[in-house]
N, C-alpha and C. Protein backbone atom coordinates (compact mmCIF):
# COMPACT_ATOMS: atom_id res chain seq x y z
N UNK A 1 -148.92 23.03 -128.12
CA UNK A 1 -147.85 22.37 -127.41
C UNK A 1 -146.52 23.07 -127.77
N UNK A 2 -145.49 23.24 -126.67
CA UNK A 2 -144.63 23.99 -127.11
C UNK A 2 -143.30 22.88 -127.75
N UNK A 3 -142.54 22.88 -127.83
CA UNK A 3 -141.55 21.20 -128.79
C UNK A 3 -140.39 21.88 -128.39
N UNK A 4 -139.10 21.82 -128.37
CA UNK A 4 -137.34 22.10 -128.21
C UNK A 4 -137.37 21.54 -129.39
N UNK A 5 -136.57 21.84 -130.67
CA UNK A 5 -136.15 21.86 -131.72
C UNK A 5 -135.32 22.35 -132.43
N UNK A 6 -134.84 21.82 -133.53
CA UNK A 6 -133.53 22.33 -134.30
C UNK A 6 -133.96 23.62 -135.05
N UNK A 7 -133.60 24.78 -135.27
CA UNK A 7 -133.57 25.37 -136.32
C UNK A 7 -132.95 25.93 -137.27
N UNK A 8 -132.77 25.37 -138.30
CA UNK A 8 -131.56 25.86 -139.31
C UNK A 8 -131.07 26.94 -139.84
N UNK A 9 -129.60 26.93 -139.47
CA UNK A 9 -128.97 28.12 -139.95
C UNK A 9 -127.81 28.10 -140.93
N UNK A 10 -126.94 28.80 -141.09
CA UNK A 10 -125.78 28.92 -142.21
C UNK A 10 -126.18 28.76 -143.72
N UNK A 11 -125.29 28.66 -144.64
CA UNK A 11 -125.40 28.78 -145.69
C UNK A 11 -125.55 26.95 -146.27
N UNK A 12 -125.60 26.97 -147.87
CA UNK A 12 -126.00 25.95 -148.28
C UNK A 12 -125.05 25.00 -148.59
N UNK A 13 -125.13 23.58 -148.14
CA UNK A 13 -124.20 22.52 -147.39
C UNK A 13 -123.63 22.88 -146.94
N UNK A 14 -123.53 23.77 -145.76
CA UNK A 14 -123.04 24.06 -144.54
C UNK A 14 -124.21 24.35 -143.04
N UNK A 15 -124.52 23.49 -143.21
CA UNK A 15 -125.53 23.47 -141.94
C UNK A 15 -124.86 23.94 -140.67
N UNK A 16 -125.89 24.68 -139.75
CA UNK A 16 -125.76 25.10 -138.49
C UNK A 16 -126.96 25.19 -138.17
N UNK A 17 -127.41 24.53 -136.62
CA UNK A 17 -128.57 24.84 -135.83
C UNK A 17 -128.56 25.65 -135.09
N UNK A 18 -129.57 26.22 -134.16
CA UNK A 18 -129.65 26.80 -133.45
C UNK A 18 -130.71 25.98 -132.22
N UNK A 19 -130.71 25.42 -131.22
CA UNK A 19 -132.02 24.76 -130.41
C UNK A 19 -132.47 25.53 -129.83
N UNK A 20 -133.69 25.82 -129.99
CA UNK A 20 -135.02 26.50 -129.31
C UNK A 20 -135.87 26.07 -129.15
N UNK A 21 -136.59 27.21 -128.52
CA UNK A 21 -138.53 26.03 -127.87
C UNK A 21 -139.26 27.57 -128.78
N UNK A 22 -139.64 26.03 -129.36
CA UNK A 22 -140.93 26.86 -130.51
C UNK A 22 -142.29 26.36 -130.34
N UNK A 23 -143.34 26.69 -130.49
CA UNK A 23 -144.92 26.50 -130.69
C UNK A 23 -144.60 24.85 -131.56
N UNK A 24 -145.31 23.95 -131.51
CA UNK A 24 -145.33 22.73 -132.68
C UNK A 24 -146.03 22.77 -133.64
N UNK A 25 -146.78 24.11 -133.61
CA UNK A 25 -147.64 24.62 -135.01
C UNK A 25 -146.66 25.42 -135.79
N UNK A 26 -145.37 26.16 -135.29
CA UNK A 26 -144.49 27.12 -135.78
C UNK A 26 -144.01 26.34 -137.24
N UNK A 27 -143.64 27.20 -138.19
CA UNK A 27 -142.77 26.58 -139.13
C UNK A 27 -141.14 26.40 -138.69
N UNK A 28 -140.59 25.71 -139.29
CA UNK A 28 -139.07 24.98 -139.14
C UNK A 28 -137.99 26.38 -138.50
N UNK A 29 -138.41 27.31 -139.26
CA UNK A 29 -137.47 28.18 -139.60
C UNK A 29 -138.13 29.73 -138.75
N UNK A 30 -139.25 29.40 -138.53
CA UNK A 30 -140.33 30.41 -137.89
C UNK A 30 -140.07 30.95 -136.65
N UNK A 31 -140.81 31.86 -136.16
CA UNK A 31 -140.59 32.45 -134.53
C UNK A 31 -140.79 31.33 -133.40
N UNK A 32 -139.99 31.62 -132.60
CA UNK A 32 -139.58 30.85 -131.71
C UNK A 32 -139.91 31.58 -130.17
N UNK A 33 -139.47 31.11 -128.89
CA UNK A 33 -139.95 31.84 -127.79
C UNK A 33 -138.50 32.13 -127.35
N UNK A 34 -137.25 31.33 -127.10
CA UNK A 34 -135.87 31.28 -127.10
C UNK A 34 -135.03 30.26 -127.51
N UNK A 35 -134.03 31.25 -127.52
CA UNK A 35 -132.96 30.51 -127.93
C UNK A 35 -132.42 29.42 -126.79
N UNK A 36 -132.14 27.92 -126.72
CA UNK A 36 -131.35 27.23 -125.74
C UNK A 36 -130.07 26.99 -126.20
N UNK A 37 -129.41 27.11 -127.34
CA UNK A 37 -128.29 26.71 -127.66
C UNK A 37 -127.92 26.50 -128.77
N UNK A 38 -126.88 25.63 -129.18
CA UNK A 38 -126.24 26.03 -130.65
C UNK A 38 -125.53 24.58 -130.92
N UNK A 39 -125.75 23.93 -132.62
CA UNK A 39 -125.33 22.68 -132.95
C UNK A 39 -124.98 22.56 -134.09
N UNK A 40 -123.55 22.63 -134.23
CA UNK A 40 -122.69 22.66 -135.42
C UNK A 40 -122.18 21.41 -135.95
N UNK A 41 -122.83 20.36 -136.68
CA UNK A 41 -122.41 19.06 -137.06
C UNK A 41 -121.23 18.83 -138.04
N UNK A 42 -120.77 19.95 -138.93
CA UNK A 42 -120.08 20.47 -139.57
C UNK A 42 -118.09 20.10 -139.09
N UNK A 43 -118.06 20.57 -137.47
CA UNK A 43 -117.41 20.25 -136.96
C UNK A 43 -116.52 19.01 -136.81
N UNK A 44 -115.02 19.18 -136.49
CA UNK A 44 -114.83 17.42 -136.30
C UNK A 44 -113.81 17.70 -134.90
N UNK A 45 -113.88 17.53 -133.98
CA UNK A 45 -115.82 16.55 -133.55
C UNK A 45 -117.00 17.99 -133.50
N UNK A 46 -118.33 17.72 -133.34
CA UNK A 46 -119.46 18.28 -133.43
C UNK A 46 -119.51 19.45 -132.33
N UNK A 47 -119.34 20.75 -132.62
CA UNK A 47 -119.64 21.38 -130.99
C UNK A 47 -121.49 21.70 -131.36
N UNK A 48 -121.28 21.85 -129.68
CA UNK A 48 -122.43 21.63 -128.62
C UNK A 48 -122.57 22.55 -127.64
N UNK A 49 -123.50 23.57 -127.94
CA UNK A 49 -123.55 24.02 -126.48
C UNK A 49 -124.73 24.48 -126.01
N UNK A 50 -125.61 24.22 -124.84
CA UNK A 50 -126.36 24.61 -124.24
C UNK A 50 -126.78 24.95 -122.89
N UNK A 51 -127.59 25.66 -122.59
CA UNK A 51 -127.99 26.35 -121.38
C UNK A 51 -128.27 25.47 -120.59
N UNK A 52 -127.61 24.81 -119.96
CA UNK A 52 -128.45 23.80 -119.06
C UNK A 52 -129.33 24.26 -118.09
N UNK A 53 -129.21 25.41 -117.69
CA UNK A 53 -130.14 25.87 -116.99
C UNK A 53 -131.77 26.61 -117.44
N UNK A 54 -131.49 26.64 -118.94
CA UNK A 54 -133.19 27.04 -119.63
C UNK A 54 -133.36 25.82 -119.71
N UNK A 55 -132.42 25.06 -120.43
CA UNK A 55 -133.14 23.60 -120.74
C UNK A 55 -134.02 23.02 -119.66
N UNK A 56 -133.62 22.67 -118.80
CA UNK A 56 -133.62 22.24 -117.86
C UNK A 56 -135.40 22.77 -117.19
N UNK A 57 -135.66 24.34 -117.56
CA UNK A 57 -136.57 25.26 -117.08
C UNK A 57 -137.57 24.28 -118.13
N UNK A 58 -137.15 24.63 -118.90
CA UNK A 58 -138.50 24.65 -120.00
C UNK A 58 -138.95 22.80 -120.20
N UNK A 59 -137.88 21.57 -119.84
CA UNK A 59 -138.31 20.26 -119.85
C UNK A 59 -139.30 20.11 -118.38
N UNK A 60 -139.01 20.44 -117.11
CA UNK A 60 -140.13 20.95 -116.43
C UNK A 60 -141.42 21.48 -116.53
N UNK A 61 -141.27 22.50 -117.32
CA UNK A 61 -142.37 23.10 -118.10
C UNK A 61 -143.08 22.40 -118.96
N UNK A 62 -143.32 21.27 -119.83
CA UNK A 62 -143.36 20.08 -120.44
C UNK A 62 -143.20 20.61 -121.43
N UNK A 63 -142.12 21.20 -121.86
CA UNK A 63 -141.79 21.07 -123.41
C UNK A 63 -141.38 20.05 -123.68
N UNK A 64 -141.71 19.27 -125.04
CA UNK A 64 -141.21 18.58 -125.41
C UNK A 64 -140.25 18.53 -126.73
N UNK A 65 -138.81 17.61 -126.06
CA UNK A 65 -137.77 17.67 -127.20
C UNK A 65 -138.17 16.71 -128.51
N UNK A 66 -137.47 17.12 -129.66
CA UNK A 66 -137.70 16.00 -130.59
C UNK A 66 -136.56 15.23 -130.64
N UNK A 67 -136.53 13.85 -131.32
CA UNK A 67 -135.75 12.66 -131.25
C UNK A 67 -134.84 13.17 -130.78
N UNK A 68 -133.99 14.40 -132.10
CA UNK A 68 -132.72 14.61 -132.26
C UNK A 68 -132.22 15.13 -131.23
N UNK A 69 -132.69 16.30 -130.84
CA UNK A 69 -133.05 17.01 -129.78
C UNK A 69 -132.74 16.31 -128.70
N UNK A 70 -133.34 15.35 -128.40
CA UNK A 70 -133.53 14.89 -127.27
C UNK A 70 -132.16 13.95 -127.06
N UNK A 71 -131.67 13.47 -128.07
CA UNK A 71 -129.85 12.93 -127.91
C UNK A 71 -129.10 14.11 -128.06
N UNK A 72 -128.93 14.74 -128.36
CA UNK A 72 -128.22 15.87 -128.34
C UNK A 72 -128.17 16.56 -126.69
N UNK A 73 -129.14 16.29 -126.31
CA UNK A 73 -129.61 17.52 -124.33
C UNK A 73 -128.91 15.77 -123.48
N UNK A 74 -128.78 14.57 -124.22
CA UNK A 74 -128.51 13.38 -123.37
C UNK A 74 -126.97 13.88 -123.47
N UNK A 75 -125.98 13.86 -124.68
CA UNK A 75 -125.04 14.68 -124.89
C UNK A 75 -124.87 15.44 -123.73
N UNK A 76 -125.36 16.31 -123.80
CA UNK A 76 -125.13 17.95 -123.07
C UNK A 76 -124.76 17.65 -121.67
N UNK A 77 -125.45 16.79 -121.29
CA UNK A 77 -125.97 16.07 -120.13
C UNK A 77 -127.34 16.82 -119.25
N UNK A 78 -127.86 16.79 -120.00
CA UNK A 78 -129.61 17.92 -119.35
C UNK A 78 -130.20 16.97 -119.17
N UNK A 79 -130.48 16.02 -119.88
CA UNK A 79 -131.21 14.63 -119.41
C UNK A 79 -130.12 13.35 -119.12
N UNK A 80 -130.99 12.36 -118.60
CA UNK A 80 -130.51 11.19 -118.49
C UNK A 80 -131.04 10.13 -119.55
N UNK A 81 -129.49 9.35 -119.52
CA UNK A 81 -130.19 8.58 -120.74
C UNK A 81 -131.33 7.46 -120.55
C-alpha cells in the first residue's frame, strides 16, 4: 500500500518535514516515490506548502494519508473537511 506521510528533516529540536508518498512497508526516514511538499511547525505561524496538483493525483490513486497528514492537505485545502 502506498501512505502520504511526514518525513523528517532538519537538525535536532528543530524539526522540519518533508510530505511524500512512500511504500507503508518503507522506513520513516527511507525512500520514497515523491516529494508533495514541505511542513515547518517550527514557524509562527506554521508554513505549509503543497502541490495540490500531485496531491490531488496520488489521493485518486488511493494513496492513503496519515492522521496528520491528512489535517494538514484539509489545511492546504486538497481535501475537504
Amino acid at each position: 500500500m502506498v501512505k502520504i506521510r511526514l518525513m523528517r528533516m532538519g537538525a535536532h529540536k528543530a524539526p522540519f518535514y518533508r510530505i511524500v508518498v512512500a511504500d507503508s512497508a518503507a522506513r520513516r526516514d527511507g525512500p520514497f516515490v515523491e516529494i508533495l511538499g514541505t511542513y515547518d511547525p517550527k514557524k509562527n505561524p506554521f508554513e505549509l506548502k503543497v502541490d495540490q496538483d500531485k496531491a490531488s493525483k496520488w489521493l485518486k490513486n488511493g494513496a492513503q494519508p496519515t492522521d496528520t497528514v491528512k489535517r494538514l492537505l484539509v489545511r492546504a485545502g486538497v481535501l475537504s473537511a
